[in-house]
Structures are given as structure tokens and as C-alpha cells.
Protein backbone atom coordinates (compact mmCIF):
# COMPACT_ATOMS: atom_id res chain seq x y z
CA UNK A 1 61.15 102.03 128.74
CA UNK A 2 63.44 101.08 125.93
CA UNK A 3 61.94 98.37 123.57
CA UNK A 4 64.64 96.94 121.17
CA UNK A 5 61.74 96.09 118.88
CA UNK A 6 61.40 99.63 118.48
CA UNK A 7 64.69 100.27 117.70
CA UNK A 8 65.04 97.44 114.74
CA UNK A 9 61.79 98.78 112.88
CA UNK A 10 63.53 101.42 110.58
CA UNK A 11 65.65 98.14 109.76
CA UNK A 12 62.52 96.17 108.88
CA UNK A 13 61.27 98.25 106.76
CA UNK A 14 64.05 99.27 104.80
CA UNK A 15 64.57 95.68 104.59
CA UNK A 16 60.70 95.16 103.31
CA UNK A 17 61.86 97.72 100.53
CA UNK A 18 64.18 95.85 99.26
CA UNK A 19 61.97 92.85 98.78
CA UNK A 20 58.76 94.96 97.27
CA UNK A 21 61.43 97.26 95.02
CA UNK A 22 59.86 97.09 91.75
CA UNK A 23 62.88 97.57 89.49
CA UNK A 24 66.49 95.98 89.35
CA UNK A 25 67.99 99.37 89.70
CA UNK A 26 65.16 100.01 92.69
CA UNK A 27 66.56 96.59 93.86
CA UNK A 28 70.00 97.94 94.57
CA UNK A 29 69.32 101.15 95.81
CA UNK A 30 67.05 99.75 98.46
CA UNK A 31 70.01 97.80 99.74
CA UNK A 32 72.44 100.04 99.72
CA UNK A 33 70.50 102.24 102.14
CA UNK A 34 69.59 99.33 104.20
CA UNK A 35 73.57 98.53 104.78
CA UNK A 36 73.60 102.43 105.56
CA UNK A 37 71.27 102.36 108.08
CA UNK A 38 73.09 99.64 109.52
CA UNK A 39 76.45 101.05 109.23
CA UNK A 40 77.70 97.96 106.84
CA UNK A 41 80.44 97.95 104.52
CA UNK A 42 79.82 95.80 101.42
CA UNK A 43 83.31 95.83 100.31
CA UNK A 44 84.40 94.20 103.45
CA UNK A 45 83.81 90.89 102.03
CA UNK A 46 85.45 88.96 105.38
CA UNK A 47 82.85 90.11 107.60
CA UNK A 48 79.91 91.50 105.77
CA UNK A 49 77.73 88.14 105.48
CA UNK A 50 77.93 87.37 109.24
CA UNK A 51 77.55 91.07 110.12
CA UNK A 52 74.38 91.22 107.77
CA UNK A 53 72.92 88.32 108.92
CA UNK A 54 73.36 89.59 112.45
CA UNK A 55 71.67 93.12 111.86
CA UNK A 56 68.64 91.22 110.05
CA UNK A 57 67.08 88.82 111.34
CA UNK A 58 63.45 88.89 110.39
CA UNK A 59 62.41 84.96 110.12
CA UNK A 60 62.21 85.17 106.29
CA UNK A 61 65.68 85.94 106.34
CA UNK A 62 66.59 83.86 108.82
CA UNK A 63 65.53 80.85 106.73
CA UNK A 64 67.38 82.22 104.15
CA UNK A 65 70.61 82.81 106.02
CA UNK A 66 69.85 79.34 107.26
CA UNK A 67 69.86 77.56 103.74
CA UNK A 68 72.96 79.13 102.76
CA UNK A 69 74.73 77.91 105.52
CA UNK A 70 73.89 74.48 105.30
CA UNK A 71 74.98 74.95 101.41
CA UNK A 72 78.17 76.17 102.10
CA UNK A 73 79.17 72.87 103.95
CA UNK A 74 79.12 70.96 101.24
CA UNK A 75 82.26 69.17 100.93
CA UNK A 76 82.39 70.29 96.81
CA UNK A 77 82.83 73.75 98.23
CA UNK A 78 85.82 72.95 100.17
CA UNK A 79 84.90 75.72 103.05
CA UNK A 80 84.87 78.54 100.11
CA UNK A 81 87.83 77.57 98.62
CA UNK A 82 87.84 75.30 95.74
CA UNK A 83 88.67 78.13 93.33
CA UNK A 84 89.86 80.75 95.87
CA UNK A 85 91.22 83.69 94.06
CA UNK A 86 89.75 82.90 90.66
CA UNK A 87 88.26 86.21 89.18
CA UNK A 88 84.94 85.87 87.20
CA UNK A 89 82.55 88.26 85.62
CA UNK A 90 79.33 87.81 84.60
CA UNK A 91 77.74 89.34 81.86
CA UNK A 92 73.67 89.39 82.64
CA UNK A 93 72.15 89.89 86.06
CA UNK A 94 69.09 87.62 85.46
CA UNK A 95 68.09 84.41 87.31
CA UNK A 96 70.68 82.68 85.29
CA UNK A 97 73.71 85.26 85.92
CA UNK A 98 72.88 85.83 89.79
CA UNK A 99 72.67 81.79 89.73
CA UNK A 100 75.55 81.65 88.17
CA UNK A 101 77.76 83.99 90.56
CA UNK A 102 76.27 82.55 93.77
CA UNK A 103 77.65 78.82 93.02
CA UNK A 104 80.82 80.92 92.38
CA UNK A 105 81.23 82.73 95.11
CA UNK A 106 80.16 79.81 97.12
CA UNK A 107 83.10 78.28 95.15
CA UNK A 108 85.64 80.98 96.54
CA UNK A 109 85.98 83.41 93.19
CA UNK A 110 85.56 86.63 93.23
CA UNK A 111 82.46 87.57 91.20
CA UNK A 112 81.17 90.84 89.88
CA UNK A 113 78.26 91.23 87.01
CA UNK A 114 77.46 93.58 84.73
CA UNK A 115 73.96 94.32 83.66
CA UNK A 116 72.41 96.28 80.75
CA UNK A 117 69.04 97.19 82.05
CA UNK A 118 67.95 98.80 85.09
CA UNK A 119 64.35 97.94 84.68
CA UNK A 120 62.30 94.40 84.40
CA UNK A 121 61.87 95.62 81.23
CA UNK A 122 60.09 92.04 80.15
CA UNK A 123 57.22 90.86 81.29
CA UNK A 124 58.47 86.97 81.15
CA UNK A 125 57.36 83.99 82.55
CA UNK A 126 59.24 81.12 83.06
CA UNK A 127 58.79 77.56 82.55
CA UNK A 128 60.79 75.74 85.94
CA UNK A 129 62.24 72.42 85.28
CA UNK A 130 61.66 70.19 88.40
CA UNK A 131 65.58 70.67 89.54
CA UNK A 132 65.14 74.24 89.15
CA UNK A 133 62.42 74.45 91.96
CA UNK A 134 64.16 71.77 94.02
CA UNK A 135 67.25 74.65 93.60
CA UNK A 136 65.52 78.10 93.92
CA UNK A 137 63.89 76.24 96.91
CA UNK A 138 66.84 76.01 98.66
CA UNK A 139 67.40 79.32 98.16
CA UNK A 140 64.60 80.72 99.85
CA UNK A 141 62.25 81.05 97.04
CA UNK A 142 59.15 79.71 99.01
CA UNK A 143 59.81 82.21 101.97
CA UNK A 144 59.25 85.37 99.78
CA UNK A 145 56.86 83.90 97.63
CA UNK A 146 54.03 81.80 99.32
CA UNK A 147 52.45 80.58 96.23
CA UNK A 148 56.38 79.35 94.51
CA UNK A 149 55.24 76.41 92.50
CA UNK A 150 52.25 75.18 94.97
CA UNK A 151 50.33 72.48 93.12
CA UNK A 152 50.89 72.05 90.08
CA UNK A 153 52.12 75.61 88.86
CA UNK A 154 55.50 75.21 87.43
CA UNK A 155 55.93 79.14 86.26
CA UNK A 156 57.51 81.70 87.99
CA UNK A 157 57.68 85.56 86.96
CA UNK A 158 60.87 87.23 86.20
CA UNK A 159 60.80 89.33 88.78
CA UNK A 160 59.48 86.64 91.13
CA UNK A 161 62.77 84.79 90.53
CA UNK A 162 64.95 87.11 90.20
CA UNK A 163 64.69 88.62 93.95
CA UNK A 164 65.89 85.08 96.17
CA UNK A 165 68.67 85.07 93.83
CA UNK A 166 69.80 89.13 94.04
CA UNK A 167 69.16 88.41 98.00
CA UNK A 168 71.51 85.67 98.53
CA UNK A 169 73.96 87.48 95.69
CA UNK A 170 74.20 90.82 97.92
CA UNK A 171 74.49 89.29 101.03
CA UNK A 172 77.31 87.47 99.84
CA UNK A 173 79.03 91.11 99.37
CA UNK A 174 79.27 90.74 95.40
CA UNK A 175 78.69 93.24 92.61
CA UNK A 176 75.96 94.37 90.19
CA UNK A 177 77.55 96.92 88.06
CA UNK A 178 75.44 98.71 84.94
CA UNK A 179 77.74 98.17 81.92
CA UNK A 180 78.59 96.05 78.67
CA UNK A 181 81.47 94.57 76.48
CA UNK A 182 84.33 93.04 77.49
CA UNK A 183 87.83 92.35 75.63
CA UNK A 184 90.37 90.44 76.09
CA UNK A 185 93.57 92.38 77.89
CA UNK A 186 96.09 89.85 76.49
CA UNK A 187 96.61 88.57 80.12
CA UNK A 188 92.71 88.39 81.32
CA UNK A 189 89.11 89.81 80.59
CA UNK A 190 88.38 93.48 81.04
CA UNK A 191 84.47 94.96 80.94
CA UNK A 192 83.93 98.29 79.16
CA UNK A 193 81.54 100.06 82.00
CA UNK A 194 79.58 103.21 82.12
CA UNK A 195 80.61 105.45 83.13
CA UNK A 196 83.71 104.88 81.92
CA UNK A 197 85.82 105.89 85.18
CA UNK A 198 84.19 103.13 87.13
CA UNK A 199 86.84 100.96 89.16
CA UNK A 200 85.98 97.90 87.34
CA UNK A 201 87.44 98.58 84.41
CA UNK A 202 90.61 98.36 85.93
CA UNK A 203 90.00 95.01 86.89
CA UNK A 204 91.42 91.79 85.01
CA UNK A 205 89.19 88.52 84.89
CA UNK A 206 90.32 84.96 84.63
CA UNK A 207 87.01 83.83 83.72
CA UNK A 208 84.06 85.39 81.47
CA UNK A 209 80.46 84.10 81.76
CA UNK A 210 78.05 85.10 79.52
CA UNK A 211 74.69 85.75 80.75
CA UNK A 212 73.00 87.66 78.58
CA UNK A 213 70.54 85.31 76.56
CA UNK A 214 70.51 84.16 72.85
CA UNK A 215 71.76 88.04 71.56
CA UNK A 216 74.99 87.68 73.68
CA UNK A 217 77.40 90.96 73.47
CA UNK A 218 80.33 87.95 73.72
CA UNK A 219 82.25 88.33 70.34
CA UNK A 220 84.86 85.97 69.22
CA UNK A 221 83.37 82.67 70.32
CA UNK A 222 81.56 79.75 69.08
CA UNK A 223 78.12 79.57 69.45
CA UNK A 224 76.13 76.08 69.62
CA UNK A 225 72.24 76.69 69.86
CA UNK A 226 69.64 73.89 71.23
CA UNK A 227 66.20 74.30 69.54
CA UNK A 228 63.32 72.56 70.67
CA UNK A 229 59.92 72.21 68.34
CA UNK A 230 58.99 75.37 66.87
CA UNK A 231 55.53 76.71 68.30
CA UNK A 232 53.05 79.38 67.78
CA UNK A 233 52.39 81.69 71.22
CA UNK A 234 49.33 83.34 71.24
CA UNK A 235 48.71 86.59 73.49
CA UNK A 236 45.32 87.39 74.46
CA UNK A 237 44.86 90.66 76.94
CA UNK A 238 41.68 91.65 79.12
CA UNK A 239 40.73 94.53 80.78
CA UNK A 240 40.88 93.86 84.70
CA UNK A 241 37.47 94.97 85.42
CA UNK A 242 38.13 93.95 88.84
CA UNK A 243 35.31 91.59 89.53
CA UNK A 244 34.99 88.80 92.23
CA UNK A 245 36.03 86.22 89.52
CA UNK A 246 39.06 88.36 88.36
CA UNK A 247 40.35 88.76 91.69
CA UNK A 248 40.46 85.24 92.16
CA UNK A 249 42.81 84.20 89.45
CA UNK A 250 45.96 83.68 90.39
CA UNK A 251 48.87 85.95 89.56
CA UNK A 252 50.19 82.62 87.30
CA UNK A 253 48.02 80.00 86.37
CA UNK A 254 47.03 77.48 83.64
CA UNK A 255 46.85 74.29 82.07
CA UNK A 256 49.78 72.02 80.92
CA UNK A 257 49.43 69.13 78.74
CA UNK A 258 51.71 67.11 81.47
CA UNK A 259 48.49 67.49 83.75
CA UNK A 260 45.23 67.21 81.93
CA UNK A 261 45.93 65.56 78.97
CA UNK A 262 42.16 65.01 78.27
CA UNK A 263 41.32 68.86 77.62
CA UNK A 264 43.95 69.19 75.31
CA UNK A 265 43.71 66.12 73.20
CA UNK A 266 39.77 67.21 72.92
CA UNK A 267 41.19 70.71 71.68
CA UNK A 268 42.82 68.95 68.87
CA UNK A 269 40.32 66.75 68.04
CA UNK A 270 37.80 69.74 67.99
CA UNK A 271 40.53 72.46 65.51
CA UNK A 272 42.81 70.36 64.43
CA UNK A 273 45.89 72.00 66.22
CA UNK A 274 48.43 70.72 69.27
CA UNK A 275 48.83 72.91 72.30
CA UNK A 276 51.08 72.37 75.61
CA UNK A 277 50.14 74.73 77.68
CA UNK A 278 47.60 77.63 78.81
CA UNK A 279 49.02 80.52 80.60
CA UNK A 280 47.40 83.35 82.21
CA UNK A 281 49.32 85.97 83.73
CA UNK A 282 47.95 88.27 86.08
């Protein structure tokens, strides 16, 4: 007897791959040999989204291919084509780049980044502002990640963030491309990629985006920096001894001023120094 839920496991799992990949390189891969076993083309950019949402249908997905639809009918899209045509590149494949070229291609550009590192090479946390979460929410944050901002937890790992949005960027059939530079062509934008024979250094950009944090590779423009209150970050780490108390912390927890107030004006009073926040990172 033929059982069709037999035949979509290889699917599943390759899918599940993707989502557990531990590296940004990993990441890719993954997905590539999912739209392999699928027999999807990813540079078929008219049909690839409904075909991939077709061929995987897992209900985390689903709710994800669910919240991108109900984006893309808002009227400030114009059906995908408020900037048809428009080419953009990205410089920085982080939360903020992959952010970035979603609302793009969502806009009707054609997007493609370029990223320096192939690893989660930093171990970050970040702080998420309330419209952040209310955004990352709607793109299917909560459905990977059970535990995205429940309570009063308001951090989010690198990593943790950085997989809705590389989701949602793929199955819109963009591109992450390893490379670095770019200069200006006299008529457009043009990335210097390695290796150097890579198609996409052919390509001519109307728009540049840089990505890439406070040490941006962008030469040649103007640079206007926002500083908040200098502060002091201190790093503690502990052997994970792997008791029942350990095990119970969660992967990102803590105390912020904006929540108990009381323990951290008693902290001053007691050594005479300000805090905002406890982290502990698991």
C-alpha cells in the first residue's frame, strides 16, 4: 500500500536540516539540496515561491507561507510592483540585510546579498525593540522558536534571528553570495565577488545597501553615527556542570531595569554603580 506520508519524509527532513544547520554557509547548503530533492529551480523566480510552498508543507511552514501572503497584499506593495525592476544589493546577510532584502523583494526589486562570513562567527545577543518582535513575529519567528520573546525576554540570539529571516529570503528565490566591495561602474554598482568569475560581477545595481555594521566596506560616503550612553559590559563564564539547576536556565534570560526596578536601584545603593540589564546566555 502506497502511503504519501512515506513518500514526503526525505522532504521533511531535509527540510528539518535546514532549520537545525548550525552555520550560515550550512544554512545554504541545506537548501540547496532540499530544492534538489524536490526538483526546484531557484532561478525561476516566477514560479519558485508557489512551487516551494507546494512541495513543503509541514505546518511550521505553512504558517510561514501563510504570513507572507497576507504581507504581500498590502496595498504599499502594489502586488510586487512598486519598484519592479529596481536592482539592489545588499552588503551583509545578517538580520538587518535579510530584513532589508525581504521588504525589497516584497517591493518588486531584484535583490541579491553578499556576505563575508560563512560562520556565526559571534556569539551576539540582541536587544529587540517592541516593533521588532511585533515584525519578526510576522515573519514566523514564534513558529521556529517556541520560547521568541515569551514573558518578558526581549533578547534573541543571532542565530535565533537570523533563520525566519534566511527562510522567508530563500523562498522568495533571492541570493546569498560570499563576497565583498563594490564600486561604482559609472552607470550602476558592481560587487567584487570571490571567486572572481562568479556571474554577479557582471551585474549592474541601481541601488547599494550597506549591511555590514559600524566597520562598513562602503567607501566614499558620509557616515552619521548615533551613540547612546557609554557602558561597561561585564562577561562572566561557568562551567556547565550540567546539574538540575543548570538545565533549567533558559537558553536567554535575565533581568532588565524596565522590569524590576527595585533589584537594581538596591544594587546601586549597595556599590555605588548603575546597571540596565543582567544577561545570561546559555
Amino acid at each position: 500500500i502506497f502511503n504519501h506520508t512515506d513518500s514526503l519524509r526525505p522532504s521533511l527532513q531535509l527540510f528539518e536540516n535546514f532549520v537545525q544547520a548550525s552555520t550560515c554557509k550550512g544554512t545554504l547548503q541545506a537548501f540547496s539540496i532540499l530544492c534538489r530533492q524536490l526538483e526546484l529551480d531557484p532561478l525561476d523566480h516566477s514560479n519558485f515561491y508557489n512551487s516551494l510552498k507546494a512541495a513543503v508543507s509541514t505546518w511550521k511552514v505553512k504558517a510561514l507561507w501563510t504570513k507572507l501572503d497576507k504581507r504581500a497584499q498590502q496595498k504599499v506593495y502594489s502586488q510586487n510592483k512598486a519598484c519592479q525592476g529596481t536592482r539592489c544589493l545588499i552588503i551583509g546577510g545578517g538580520p538587518c540585510g535579510l530584513r532589508t532584502a525581504i521588504e525589497l523583494t516584497l517591493l518588486g526589486c531584484k535583490v541579491v546579498v553578499i556576505e563575508k562570513r560563512d560562520t556565526f562567527s559571534r556569539n551576539n545577543v540582541l536587544h529587540l525593540w517592541p516593533y521588532t518582535i511585533h515584525d519578526l513575529r510576522g515573519l514566523g519567528a514564534k513558529k521556529f522558536y517556541g520560547k521568541f520573546c515569551a514573558g518578558s525576554i526581549d533578547h534573541i540570539s543571532e542565530r535565533r534571528a537570523f533563520l525566519p529571516s534566511c527562510l522567508c529570503f530563500l523562498a522568495l528565490s533571492l541570493n546569498i553570495i560570499y563576497g565583498s566591495l563594490c564600486s561604482s561602474s559609472g552607470h550602476g554598482w558592481r560587487a567584487e565577488i570571490r571567486p572572481s568569475g562568479h556571474p554577479v560581477s557582471d551585474f549592474e545595481f541601481d541601488v547599494v545597501i550597506g549591511a555590514d555594521g559600524r566597520r562598513s566596506t562602503l567607501d566614499g560616503f558620509r557616515r552619521k553615527e548615533f551613540r547612546g550612553k557609554l557602558a561597561i559590559a561585564i562577561t562572566a563564564n561557568f562551567v556547565n556542570r550540567n546539574t538540575t539547576a543548570e538545565a533549567k536556565v533558559e537558553e536567554i534570560s535575565g533581568v532588565a531595569f524596565i522590569f524590576n526596578q527595585k533589584f537594581f536601584l538596591e544594587l546601586k545603593e549597595d556599590t555605588g554603580e548603575s546597571g540596565k540589564n543582567v544577561a545570561v546566555g546559555k
